[in-house]
N, C-alpha and C. Protein backbone atom coordinates (compact mmCIF):
# COMPACT_ATOMS: atom_id res chain seq x y z
N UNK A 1 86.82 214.85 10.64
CA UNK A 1 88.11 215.49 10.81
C UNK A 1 87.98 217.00 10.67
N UNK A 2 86.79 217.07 10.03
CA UNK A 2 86.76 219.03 9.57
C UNK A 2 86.31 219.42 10.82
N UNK A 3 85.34 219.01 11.43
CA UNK A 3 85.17 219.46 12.94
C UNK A 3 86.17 219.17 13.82
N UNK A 4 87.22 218.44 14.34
CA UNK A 4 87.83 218.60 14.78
C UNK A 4 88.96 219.14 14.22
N UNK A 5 89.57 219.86 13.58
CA UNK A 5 90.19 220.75 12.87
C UNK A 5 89.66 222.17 13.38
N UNK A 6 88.46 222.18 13.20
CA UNK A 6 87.94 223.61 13.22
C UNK A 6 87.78 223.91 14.87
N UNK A 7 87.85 223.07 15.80
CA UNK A 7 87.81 223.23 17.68
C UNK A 7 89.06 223.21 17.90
N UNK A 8 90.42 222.85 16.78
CA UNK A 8 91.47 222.93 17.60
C UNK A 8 91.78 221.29 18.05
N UNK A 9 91.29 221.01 18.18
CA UNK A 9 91.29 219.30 18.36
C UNK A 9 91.94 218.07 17.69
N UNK A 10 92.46 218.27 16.50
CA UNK A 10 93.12 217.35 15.60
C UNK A 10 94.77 217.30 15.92
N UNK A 11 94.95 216.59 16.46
CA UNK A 11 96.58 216.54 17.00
C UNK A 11 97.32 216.14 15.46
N UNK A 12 96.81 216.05 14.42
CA UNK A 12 97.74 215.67 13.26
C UNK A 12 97.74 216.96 12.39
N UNK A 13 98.71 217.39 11.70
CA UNK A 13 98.96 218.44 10.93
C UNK A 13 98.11 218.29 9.29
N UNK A 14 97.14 218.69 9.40
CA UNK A 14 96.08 218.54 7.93
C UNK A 14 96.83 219.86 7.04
N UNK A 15 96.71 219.68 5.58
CA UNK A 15 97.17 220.43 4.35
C UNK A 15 95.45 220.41 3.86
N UNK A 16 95.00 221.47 3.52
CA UNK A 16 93.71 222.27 3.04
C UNK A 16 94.17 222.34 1.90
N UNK A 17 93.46 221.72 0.69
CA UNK A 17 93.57 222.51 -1.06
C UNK A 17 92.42 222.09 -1.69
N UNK A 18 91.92 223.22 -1.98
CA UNK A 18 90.69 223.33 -2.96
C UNK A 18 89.43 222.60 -2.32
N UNK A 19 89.00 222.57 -0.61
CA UNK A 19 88.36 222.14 0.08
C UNK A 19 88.48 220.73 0.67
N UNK A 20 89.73 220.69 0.30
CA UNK A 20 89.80 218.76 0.54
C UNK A 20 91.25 218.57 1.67
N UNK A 21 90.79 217.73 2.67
CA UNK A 21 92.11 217.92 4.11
C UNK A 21 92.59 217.00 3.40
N UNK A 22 94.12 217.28 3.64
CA UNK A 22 95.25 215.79 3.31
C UNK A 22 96.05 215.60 4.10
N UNK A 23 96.26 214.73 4.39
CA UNK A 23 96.97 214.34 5.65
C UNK A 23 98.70 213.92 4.91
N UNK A 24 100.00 214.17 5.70
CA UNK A 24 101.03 213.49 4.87
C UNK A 24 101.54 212.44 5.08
N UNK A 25 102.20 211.69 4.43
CA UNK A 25 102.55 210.35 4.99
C UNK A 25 103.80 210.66 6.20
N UNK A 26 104.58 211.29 5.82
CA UNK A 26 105.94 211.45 7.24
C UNK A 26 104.70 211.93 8.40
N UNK A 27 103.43 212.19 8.13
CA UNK A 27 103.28 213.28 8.92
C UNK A 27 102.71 211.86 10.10
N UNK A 28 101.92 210.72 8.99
CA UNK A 28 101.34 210.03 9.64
C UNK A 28 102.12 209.52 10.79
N UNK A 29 103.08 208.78 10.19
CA UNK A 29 104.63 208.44 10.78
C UNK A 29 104.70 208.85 12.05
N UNK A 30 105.15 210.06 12.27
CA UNK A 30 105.48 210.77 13.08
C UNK A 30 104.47 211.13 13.89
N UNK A 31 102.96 210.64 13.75
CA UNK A 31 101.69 211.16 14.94
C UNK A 31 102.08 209.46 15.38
N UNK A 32 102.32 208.35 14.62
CA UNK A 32 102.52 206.86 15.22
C UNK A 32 103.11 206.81 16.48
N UNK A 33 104.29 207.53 16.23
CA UNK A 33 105.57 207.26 16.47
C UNK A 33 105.30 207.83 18.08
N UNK A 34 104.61 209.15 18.57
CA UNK A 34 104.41 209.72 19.40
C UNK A 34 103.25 209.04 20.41
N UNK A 35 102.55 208.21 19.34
CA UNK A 35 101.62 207.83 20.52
C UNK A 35 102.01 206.45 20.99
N UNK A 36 103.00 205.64 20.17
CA UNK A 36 103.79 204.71 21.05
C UNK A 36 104.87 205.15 21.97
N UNK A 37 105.01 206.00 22.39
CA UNK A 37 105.71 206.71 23.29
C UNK A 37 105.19 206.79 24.19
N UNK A 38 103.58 207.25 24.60
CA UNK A 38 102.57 207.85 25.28
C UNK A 38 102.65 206.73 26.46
N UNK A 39 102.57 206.59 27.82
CA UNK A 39 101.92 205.43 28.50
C UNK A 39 100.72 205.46 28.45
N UNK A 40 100.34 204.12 28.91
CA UNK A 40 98.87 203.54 28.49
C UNK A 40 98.12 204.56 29.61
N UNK A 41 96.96 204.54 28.96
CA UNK A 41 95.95 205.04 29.98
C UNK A 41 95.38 204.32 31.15
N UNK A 42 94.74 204.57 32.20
CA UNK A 42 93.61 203.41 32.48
C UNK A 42 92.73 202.81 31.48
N UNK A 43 92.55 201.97 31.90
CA UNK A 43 91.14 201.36 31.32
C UNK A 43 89.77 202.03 32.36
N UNK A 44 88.26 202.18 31.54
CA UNK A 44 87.55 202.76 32.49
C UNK A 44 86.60 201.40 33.38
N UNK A 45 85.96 201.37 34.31
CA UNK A 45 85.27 200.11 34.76
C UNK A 45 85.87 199.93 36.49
N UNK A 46 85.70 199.14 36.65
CA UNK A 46 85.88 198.36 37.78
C UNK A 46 87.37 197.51 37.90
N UNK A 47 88.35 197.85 38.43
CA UNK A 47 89.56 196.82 38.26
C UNK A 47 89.10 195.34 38.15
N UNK A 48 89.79 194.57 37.50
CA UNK A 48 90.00 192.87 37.74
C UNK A 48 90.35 192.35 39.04
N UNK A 49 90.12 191.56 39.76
CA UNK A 49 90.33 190.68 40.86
C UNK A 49 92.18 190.62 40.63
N UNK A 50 93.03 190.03 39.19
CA UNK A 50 94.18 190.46 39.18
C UNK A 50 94.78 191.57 39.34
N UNK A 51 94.27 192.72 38.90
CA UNK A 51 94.43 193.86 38.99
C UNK A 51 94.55 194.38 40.50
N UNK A 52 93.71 194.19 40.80
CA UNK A 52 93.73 194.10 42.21
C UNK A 52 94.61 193.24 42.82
N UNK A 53 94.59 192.41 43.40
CA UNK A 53 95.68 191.51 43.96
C UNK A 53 96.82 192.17 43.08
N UNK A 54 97.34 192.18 42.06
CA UNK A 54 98.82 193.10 41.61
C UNK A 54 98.96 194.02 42.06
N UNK A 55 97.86 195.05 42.56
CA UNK A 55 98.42 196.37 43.34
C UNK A 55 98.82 196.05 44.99
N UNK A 56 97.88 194.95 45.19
CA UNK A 56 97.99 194.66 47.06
C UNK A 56 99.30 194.20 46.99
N UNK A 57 100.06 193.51 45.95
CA UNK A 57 101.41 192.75 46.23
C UNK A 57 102.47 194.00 46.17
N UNK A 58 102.07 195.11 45.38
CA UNK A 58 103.23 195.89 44.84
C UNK A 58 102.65 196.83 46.12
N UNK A 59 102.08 197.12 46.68
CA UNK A 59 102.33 197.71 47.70
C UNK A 59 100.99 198.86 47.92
N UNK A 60 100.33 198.38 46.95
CA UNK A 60 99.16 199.82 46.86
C UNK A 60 98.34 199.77 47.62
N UNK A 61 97.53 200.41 47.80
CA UNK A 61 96.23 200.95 48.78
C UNK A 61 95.04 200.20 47.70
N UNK A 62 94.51 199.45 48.46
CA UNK A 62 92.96 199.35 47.66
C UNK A 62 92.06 200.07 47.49
């Protein structure tokens, strides 16, 4: 977490005292709360045979 802290990279709000990161509990909460909001990503790989056939029905381009 200290390296990503220190690139800018830590999307959660860390509290620094006496060399030690603390994270808060509302704070946790509230990073939850945002990434169930988020839509899903892809997955990386090769689509599924369903996956496929679900896009040919909904109208997509293979």
């Amino acid at each position: 977490m200290r390296n990503q802290k220190s690139e800018g990279k830590l999307k959660i709000d860390v509290v620094e005292e006496n060399g030690r990161l603390f994270i808060l509990a509302h704070t946790i909460a509230e990073h939850l709360d945002r990434l169930s909001t988020q839509p899903p990503t892809r997955k990386k790989g090769r689509p599924t045979n369903a996956e496929r056939v679900a896009r040919r029905a909904a109208g997509g381009v293979e």
